[in-house]
N, C-alpha and C. Protein backbone atom coordinates (compact mmCIF):
# COMPACT_ATOMS: atom_id res chain seq x y z
N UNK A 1 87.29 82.32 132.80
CA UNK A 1 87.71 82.87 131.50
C UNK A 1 87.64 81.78 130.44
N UNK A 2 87.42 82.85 128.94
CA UNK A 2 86.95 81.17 128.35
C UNK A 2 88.64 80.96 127.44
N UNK A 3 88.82 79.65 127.70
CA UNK A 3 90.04 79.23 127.46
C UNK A 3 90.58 79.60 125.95
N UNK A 4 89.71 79.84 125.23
CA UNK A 4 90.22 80.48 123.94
C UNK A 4 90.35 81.65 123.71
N UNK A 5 90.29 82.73 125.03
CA UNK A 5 90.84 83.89 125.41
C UNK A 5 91.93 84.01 125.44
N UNK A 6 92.66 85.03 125.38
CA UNK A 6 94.18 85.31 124.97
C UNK A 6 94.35 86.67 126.32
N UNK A 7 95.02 86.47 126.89
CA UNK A 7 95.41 87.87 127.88
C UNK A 7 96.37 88.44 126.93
N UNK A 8 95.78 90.15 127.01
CA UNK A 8 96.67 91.09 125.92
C UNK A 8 97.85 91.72 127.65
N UNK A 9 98.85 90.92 127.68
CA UNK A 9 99.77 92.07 128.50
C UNK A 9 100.34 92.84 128.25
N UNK A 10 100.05 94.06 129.62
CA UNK A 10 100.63 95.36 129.38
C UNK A 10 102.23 95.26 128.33
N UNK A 11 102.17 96.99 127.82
CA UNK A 11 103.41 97.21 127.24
C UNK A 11 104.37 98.21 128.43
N UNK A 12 105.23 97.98 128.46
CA UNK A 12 106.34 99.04 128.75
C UNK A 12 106.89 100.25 128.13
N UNK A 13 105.78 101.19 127.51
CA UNK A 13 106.22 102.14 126.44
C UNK A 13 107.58 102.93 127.02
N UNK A 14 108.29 103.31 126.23
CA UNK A 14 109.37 104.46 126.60
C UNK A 14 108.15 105.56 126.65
N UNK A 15 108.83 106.68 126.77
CA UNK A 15 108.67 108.46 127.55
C UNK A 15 109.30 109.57 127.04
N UNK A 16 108.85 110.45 126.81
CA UNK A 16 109.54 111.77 127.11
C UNK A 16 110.28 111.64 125.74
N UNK A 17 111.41 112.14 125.67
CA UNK A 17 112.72 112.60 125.22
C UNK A 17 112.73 111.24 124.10
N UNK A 18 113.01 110.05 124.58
CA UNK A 18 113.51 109.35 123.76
C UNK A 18 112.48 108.97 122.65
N UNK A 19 111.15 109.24 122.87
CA UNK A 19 110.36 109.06 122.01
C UNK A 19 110.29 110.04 120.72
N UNK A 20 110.08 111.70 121.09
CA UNK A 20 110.51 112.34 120.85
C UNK A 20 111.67 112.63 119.57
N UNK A 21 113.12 111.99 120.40
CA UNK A 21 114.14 111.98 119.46
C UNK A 21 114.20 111.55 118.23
N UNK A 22 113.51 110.23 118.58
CA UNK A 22 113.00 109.00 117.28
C UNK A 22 112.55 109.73 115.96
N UNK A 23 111.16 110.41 116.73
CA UNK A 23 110.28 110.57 115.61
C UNK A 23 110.79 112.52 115.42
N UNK A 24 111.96 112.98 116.05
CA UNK A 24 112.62 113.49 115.28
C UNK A 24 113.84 113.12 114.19
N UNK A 25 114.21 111.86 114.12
CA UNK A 25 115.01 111.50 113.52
C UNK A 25 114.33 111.55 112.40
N UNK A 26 113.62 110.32 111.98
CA UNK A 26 112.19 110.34 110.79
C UNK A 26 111.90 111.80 110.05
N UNK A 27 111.65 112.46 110.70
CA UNK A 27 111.33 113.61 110.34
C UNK A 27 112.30 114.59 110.11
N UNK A 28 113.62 114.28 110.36
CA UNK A 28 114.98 115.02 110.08
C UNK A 28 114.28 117.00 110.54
N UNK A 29 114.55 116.46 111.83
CA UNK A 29 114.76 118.32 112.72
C UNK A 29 115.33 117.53 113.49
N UNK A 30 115.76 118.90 113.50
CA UNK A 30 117.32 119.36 114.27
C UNK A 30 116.84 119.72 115.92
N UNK A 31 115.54 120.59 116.45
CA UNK A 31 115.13 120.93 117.20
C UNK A 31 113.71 120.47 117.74
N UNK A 32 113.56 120.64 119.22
CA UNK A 32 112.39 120.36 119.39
C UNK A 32 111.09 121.77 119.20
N UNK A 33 111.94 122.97 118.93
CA UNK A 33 111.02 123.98 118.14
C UNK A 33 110.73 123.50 116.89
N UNK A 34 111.53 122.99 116.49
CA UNK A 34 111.41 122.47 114.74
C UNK A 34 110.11 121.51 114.74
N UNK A 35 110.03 120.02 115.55
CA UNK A 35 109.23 119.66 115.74
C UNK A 35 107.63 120.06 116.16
N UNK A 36 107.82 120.93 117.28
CA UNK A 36 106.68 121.46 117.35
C UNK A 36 105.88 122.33 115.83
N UNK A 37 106.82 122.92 115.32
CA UNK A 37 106.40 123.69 114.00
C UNK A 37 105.82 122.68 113.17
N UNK A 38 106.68 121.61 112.98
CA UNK A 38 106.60 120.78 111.58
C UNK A 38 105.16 119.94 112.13
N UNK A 39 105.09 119.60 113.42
CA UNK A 39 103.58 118.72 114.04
C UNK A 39 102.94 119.48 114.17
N UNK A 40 102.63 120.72 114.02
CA UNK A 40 101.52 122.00 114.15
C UNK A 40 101.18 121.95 115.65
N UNK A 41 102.30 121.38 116.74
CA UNK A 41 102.06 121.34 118.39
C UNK A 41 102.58 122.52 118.81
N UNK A 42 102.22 122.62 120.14
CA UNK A 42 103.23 123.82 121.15
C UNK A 42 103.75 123.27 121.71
N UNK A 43 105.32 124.60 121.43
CA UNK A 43 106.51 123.72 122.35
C UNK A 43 106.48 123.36 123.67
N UNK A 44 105.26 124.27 124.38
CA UNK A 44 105.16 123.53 125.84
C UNK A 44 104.54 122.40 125.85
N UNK A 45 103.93 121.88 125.08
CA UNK A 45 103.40 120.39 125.06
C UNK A 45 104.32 119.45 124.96
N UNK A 46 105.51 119.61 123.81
CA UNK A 46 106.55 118.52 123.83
C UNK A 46 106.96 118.63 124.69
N UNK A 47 107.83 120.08 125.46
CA UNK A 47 108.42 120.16 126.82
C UNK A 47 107.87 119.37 128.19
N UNK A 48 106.27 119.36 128.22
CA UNK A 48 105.47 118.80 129.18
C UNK A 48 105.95 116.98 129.43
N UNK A 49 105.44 116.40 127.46
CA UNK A 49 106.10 114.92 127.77
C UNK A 49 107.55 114.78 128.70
N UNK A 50 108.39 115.63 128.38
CA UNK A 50 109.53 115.80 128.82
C UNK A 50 109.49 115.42 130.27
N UNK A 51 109.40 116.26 130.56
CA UNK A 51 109.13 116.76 132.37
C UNK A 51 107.85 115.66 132.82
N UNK A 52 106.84 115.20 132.70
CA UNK A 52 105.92 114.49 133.31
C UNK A 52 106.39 112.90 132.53
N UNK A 53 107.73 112.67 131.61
CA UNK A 53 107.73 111.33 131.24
C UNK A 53 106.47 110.40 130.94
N UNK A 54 105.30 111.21 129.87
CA UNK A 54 104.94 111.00 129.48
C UNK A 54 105.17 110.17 127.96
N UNK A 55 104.45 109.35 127.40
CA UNK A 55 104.65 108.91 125.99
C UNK A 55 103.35 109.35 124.78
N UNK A 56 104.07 110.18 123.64
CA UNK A 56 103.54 110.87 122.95
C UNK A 56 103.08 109.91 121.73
N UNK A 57 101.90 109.18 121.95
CA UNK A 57 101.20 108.47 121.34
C UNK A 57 100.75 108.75 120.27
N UNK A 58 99.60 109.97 120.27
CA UNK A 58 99.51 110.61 119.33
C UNK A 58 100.29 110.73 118.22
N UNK A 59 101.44 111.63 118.29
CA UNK A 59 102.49 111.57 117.71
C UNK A 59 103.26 110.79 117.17
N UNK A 60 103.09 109.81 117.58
CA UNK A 60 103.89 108.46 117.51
C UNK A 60 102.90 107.76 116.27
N UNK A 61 101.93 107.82 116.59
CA UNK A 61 100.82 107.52 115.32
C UNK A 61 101.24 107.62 113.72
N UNK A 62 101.14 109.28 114.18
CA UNK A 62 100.67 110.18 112.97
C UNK A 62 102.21 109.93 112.00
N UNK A 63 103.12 109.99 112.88
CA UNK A 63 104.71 109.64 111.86
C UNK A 63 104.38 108.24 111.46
N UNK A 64 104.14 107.73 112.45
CA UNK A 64 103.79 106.00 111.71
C UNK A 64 102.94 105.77 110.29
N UNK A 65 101.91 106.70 110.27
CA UNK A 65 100.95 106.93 109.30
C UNK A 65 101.98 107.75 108.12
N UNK A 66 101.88 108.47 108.61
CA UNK A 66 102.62 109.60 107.26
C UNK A 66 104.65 109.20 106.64
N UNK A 67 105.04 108.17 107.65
CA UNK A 67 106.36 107.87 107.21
C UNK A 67 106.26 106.57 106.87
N UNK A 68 105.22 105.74 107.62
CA UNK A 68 105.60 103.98 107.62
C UNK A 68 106.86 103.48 108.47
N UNK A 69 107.07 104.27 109.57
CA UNK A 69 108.20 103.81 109.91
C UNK A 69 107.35 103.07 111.51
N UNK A 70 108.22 102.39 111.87
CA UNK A 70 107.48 101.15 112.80
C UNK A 70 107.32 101.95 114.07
N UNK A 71 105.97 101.58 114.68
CA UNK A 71 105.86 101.45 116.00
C UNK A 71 106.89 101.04 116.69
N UNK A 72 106.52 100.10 116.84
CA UNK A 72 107.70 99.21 117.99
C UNK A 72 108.82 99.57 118.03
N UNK A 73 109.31 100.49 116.75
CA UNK A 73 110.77 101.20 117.18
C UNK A 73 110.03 102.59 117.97
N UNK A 74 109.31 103.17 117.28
CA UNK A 74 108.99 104.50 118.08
C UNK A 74 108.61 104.33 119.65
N UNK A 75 108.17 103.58 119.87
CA UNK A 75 107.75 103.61 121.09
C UNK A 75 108.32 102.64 122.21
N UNK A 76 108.95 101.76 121.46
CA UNK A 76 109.59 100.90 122.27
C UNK A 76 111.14 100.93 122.06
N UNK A 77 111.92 101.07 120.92
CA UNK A 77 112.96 101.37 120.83
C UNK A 77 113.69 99.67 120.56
N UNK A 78 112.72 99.33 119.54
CA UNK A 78 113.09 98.05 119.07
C UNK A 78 112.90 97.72 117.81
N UNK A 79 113.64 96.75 117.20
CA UNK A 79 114.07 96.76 115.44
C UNK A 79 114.54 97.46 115.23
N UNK A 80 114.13 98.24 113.73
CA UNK A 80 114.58 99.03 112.86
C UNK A 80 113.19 100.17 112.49
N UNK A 81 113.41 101.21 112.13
CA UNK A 81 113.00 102.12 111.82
C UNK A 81 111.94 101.27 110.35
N UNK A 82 112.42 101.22 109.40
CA UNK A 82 111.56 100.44 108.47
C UNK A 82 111.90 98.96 108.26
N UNK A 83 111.29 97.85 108.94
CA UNK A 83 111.42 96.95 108.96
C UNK A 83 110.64 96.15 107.14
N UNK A 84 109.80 97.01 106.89
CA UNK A 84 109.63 96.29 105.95
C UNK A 84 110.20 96.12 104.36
N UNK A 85 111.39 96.85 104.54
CA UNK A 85 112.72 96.95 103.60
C UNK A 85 113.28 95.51 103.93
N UNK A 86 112.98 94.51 103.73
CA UNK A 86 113.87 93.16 104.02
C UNK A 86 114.67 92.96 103.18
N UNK A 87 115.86 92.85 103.70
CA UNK A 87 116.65 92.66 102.32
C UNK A 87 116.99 91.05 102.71
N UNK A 88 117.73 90.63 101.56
CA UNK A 88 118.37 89.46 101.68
C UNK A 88 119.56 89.38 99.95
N UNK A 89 120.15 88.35 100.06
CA UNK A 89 121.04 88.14 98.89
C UNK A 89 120.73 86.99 97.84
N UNK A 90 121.41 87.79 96.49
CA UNK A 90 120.71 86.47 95.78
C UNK A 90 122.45 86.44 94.82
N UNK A 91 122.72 85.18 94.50
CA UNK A 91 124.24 84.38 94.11
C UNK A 91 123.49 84.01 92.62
N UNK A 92 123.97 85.12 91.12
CA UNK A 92 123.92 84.61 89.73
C UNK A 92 124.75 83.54 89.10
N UNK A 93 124.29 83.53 88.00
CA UNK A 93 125.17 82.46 87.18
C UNK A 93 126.52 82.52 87.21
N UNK A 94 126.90 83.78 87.54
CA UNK A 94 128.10 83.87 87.73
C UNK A 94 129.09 83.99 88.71
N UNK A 95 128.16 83.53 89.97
CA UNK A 95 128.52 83.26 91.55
C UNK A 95 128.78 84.89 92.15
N UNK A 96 128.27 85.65 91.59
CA UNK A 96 128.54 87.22 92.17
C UNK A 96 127.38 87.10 92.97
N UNK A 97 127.56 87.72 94.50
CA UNK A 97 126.31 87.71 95.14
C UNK A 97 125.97 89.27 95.18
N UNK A 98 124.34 89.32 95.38
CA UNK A 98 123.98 90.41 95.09
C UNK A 98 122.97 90.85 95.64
N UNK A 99 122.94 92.03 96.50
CA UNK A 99 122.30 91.92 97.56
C UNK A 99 121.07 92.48 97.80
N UNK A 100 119.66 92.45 97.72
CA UNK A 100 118.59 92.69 97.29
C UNK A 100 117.66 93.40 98.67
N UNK A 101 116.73 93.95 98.16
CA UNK A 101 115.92 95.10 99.12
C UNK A 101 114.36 94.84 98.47
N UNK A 102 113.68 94.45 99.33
CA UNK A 102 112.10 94.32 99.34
C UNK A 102 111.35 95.55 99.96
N UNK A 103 110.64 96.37 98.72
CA UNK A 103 110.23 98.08 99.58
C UNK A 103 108.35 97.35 98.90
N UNK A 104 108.01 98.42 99.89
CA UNK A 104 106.26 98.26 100.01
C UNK A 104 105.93 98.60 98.27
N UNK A 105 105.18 98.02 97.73
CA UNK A 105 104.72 98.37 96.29
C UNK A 105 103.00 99.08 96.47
N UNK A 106 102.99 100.14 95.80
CA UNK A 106 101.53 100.83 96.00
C UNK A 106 101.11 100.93 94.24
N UNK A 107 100.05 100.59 94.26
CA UNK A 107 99.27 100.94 92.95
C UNK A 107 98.48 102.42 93.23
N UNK A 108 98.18 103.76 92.02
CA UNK A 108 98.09 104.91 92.36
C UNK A 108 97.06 104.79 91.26
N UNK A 109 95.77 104.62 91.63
CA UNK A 109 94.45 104.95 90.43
C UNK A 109 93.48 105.96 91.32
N UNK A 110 92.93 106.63 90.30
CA UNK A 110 91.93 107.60 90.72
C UNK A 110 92.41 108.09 92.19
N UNK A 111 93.80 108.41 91.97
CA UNK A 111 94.09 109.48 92.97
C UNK A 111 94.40 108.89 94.36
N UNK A 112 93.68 107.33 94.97
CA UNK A 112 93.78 106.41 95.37
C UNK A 112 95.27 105.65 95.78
N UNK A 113 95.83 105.43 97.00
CA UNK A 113 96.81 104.39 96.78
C UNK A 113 96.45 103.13 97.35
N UNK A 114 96.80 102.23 96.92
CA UNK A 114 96.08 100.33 97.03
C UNK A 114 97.93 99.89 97.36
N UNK A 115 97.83 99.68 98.85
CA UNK A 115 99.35 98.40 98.65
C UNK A 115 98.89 97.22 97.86
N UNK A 116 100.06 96.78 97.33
CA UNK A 116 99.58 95.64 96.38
C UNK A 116 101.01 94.94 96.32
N UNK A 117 101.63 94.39 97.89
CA UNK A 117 102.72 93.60 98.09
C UNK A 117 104.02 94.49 97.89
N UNK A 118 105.25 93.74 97.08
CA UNK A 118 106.43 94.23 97.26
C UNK A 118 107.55 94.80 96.05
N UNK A 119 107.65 95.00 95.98
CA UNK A 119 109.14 95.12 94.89
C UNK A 119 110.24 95.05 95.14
N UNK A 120 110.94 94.15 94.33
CA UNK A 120 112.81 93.47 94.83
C UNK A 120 113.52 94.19 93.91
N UNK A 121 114.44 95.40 94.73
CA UNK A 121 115.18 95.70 93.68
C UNK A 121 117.00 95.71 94.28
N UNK A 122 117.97 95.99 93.43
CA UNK A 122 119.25 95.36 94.14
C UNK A 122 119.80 96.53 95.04
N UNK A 123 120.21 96.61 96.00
CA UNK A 123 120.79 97.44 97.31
C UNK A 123 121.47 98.58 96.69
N UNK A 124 122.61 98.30 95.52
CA UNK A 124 123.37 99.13 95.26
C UNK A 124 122.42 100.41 94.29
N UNK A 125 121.39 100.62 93.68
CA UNK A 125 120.32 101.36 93.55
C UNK A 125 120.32 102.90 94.37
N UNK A 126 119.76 102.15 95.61
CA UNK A 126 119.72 103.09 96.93
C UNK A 126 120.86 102.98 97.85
N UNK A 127 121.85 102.66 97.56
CA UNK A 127 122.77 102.81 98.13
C UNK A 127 123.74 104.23 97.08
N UNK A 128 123.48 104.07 95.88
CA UNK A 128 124.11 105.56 94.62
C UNK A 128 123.22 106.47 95.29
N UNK A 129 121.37 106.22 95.44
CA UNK A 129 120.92 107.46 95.64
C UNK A 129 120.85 108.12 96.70
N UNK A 130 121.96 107.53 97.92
CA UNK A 130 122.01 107.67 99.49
C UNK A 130 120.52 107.73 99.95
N UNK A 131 119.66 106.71 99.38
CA UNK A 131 117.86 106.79 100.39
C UNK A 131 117.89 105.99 100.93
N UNK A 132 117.41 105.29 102.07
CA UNK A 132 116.63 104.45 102.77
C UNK A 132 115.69 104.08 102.42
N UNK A 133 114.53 105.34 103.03
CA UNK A 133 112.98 105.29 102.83
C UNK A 133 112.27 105.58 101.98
N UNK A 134 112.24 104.60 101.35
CA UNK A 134 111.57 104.30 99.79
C UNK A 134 110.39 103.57 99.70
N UNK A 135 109.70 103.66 98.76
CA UNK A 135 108.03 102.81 98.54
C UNK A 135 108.44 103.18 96.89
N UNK A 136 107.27 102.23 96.27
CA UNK A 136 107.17 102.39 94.44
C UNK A 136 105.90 102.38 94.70
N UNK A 137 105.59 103.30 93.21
CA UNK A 137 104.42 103.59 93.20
C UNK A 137 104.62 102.99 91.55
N UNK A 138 103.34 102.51 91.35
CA UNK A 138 102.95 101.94 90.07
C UNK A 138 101.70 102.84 89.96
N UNK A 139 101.59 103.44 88.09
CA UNK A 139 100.88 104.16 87.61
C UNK A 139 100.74 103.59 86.10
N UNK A 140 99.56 103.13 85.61
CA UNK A 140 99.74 102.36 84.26
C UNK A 140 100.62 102.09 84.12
N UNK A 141 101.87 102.39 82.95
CA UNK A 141 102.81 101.66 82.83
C UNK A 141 104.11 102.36 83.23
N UNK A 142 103.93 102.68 84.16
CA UNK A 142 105.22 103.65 85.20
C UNK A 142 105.20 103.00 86.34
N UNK A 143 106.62 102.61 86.83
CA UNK A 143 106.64 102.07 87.90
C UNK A 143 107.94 103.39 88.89
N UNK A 144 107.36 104.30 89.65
CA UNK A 144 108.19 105.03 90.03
C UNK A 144 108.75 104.91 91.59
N UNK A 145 110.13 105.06 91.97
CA UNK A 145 110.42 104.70 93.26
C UNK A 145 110.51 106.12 94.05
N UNK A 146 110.01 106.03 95.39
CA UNK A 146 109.92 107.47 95.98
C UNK A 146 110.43 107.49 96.92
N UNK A 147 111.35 108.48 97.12
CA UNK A 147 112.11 108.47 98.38
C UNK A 147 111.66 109.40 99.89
N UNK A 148 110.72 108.89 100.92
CA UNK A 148 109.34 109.91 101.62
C UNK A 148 110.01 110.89 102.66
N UNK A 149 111.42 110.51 102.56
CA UNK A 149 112.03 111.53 103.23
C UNK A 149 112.55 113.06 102.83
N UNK A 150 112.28 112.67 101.90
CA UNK A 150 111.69 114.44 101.05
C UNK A 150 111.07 114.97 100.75
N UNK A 151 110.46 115.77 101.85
CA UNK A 151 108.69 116.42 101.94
C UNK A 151 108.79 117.74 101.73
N UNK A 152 110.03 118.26 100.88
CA UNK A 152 109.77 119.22 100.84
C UNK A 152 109.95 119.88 99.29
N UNK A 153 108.74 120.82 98.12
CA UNK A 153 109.40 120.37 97.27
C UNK A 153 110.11 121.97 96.44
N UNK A 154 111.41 121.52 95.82
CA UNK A 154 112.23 122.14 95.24
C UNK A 154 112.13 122.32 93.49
N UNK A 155 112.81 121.32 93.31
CA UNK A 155 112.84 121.20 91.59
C UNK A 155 112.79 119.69 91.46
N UNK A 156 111.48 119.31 90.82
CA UNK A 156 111.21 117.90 90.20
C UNK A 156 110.41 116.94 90.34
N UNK A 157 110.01 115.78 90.33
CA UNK A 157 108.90 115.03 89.95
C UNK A 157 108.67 114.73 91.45
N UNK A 158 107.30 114.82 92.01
CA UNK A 158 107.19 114.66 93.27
C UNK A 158 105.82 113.64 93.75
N UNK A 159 105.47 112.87 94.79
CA UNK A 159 104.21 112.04 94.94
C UNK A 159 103.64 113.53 95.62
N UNK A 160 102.42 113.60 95.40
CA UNK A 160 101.48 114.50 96.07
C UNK A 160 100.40 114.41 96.85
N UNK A 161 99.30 114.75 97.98
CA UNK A 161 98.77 114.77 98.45
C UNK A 161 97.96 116.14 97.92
N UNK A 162 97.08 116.18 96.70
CA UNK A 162 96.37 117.60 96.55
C UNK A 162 94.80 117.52 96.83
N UNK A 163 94.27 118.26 97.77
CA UNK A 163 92.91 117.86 98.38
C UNK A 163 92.48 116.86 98.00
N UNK A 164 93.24 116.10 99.14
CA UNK A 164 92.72 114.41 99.44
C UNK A 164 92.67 113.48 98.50
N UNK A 165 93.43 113.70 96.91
CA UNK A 165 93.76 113.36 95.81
C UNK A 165 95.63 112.55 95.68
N UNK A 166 96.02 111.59 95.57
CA UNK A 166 97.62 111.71 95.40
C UNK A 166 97.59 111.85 93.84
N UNK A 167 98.95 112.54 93.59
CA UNK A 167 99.35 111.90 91.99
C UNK A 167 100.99 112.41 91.65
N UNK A 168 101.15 112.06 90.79
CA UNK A 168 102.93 112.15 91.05
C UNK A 168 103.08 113.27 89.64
N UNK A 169 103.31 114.49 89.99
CA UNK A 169 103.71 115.66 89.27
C UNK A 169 105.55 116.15 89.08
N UNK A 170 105.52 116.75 87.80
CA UNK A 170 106.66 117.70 88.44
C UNK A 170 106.37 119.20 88.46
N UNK A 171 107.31 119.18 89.76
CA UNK A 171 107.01 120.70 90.68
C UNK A 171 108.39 121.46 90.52
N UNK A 172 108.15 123.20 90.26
CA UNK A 172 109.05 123.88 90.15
C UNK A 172 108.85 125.00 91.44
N UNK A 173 109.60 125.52 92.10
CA UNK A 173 109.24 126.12 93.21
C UNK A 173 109.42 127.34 92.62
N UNK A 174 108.75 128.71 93.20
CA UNK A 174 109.13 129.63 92.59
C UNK A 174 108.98 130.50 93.55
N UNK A 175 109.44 131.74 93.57
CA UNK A 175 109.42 132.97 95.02
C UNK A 175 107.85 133.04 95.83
N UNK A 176 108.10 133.76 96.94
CA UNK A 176 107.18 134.07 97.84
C UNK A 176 105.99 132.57 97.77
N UNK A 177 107.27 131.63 98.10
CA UNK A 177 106.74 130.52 98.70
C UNK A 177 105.50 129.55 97.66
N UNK A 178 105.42 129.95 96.25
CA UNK A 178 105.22 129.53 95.58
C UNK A 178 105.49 128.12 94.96
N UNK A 179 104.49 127.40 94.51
CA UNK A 179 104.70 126.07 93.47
C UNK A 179 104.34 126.04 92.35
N UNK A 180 104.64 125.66 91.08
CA UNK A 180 104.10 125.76 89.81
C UNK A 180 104.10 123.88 89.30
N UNK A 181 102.80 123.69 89.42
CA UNK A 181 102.70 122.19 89.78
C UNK A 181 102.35 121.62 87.82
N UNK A 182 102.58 120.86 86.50
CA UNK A 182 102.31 120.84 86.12
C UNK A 182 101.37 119.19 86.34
N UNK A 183 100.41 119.65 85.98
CA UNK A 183 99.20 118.37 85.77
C UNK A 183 98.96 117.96 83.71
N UNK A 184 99.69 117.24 83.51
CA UNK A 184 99.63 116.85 82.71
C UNK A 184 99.77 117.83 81.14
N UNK A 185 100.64 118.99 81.19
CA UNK A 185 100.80 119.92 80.07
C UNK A 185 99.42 121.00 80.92
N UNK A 186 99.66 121.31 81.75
CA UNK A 186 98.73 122.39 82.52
C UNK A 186 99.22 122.32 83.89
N UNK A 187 99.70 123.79 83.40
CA UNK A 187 100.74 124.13 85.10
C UNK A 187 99.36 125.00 85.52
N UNK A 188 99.65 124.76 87.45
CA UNK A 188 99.19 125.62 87.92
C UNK A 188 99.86 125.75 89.30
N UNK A 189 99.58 127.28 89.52
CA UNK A 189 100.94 127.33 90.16
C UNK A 189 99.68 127.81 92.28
N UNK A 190 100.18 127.23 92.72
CA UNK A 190 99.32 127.28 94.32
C UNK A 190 100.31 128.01 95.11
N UNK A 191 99.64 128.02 96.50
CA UNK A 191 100.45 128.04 97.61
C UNK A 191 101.16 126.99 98.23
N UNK A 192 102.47 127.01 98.62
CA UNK A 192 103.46 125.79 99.68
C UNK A 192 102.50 125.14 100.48
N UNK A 193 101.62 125.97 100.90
CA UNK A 193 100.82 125.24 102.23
C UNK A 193 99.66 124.62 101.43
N UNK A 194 99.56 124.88 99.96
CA UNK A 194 98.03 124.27 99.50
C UNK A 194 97.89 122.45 99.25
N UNK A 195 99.17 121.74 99.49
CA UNK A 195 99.47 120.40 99.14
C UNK A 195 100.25 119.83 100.05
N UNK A 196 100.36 118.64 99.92
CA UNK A 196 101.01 117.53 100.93
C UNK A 196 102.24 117.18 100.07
N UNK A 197 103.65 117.46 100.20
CA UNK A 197 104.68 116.68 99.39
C UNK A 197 104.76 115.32 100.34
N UNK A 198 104.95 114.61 99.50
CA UNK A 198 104.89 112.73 100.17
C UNK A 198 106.23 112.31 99.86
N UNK A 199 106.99 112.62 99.08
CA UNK A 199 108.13 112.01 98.32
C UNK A 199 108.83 112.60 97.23
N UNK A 200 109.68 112.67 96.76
CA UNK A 200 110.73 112.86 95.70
C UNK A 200 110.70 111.46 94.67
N UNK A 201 110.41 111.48 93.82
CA UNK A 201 110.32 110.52 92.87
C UNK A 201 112.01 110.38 92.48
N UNK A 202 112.67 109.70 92.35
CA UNK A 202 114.05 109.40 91.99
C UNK A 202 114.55 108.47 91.48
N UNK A 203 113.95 107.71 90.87
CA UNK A 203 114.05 106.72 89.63
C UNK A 203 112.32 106.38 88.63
N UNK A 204 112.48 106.54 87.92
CA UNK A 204 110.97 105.70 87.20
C UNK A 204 111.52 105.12 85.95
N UNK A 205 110.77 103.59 85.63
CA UNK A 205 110.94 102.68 85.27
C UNK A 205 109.45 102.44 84.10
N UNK A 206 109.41 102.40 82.99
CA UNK A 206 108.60 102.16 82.20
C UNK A 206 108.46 100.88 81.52
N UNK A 207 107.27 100.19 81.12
CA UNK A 207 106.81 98.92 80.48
C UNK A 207 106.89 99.64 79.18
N UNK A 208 107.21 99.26 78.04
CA UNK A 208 107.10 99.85 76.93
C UNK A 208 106.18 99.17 76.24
């Protein structure tokens, strides 16, 4: 072997249930019918990991992709759910310490999202708006923070996924499962199932 080879050793994935639970937590259901619905799976498939203590990889992916929440917790049951929230503290002129949160920063052009490093903002923020899982999205001179654990949308400014397009609208929901999406002083109103909600926008911040 050539000595500047690296042996990749095996992992010890968890199985079944506990994997499962995880990336029902993330996804806030209550059930493993819920899950199957919300992953477009059959419930005898999750039931199967169950029973054959299998590990749902796949699955384990696709939340990783669509939440950002870590592998290595999903599958191994180690760290934290979003590790890349680092917080740490910072002590002002006036010896008050104050305790700070580093969330993923995304730039949003031509529909496009570009990570483009971090944003430090202070704990007590998201600690008023009870979120966790947050990212900012920067849009010319809008810097908006999104909270991705709200995929579902109701009343108000939301990140979007509209055929393979993102952009951050506000959305009014309206009967028989209706959205009335305005794009810039031009509403149009789709089907629930015609878009991807990504987030709840819940603070935005302007350069003047």
């Amino acid at each position: 072997m050539n000595k500047k080879q690296v042996l990749l050793p095996p992992i010890d994935y968890q199985v079944g249930k506990k994997v499962t639970d995880r990336i029902r937590e993330v996804l806030d259901l209550k059930s493993i019918r819920a899950l199957a619905k919300n992953t477009e799976m059959s419930y005898s498939t999750i039931t199967t990991w169950h029973q054959r203590k299998s590990c749902p990889f796949d699955l384990a992916i696709r939340s990783h992709l669509h939440k950002g929440v870590s592998l290595k917790w999903l599958l191994l049951g180690e760290g934290t759910p979003y590790p890349n929230a680092a917080t740490h503290t910072y002590q002002g002129e006036n010896q008050e310490v104050k305790k700070l949160i580093d969330i993923d920063l995304f730039w949003l052009k031509n529909g496009k999202l570009t990570q483009s490093g971090t944003l430090t903002l202070e704990q007590f923020l998201l600690d008023e708006l009870s979120i966790t899982n947050v990212i900012a999205i920067r849009e010319d001179s809008h810097t908006y923070i999104v909270d991705q654990e709200s995929q579902q949308a109701v009343s108000g400014c939301y990140l979007i996924d509209f055929d393979g397009l993102y952009s951050i609208n506000d959305i009014q929901r309206l009967p028989e499962q209706k959205l009335a999406i305005d794009f810039k002083g031009s509403p149009l109103v789709v089907g629930e199932d015609a878009l991807k909600v990504s987030g709840k926008v819940v603070l935005r911040m302007s350069r003047d």
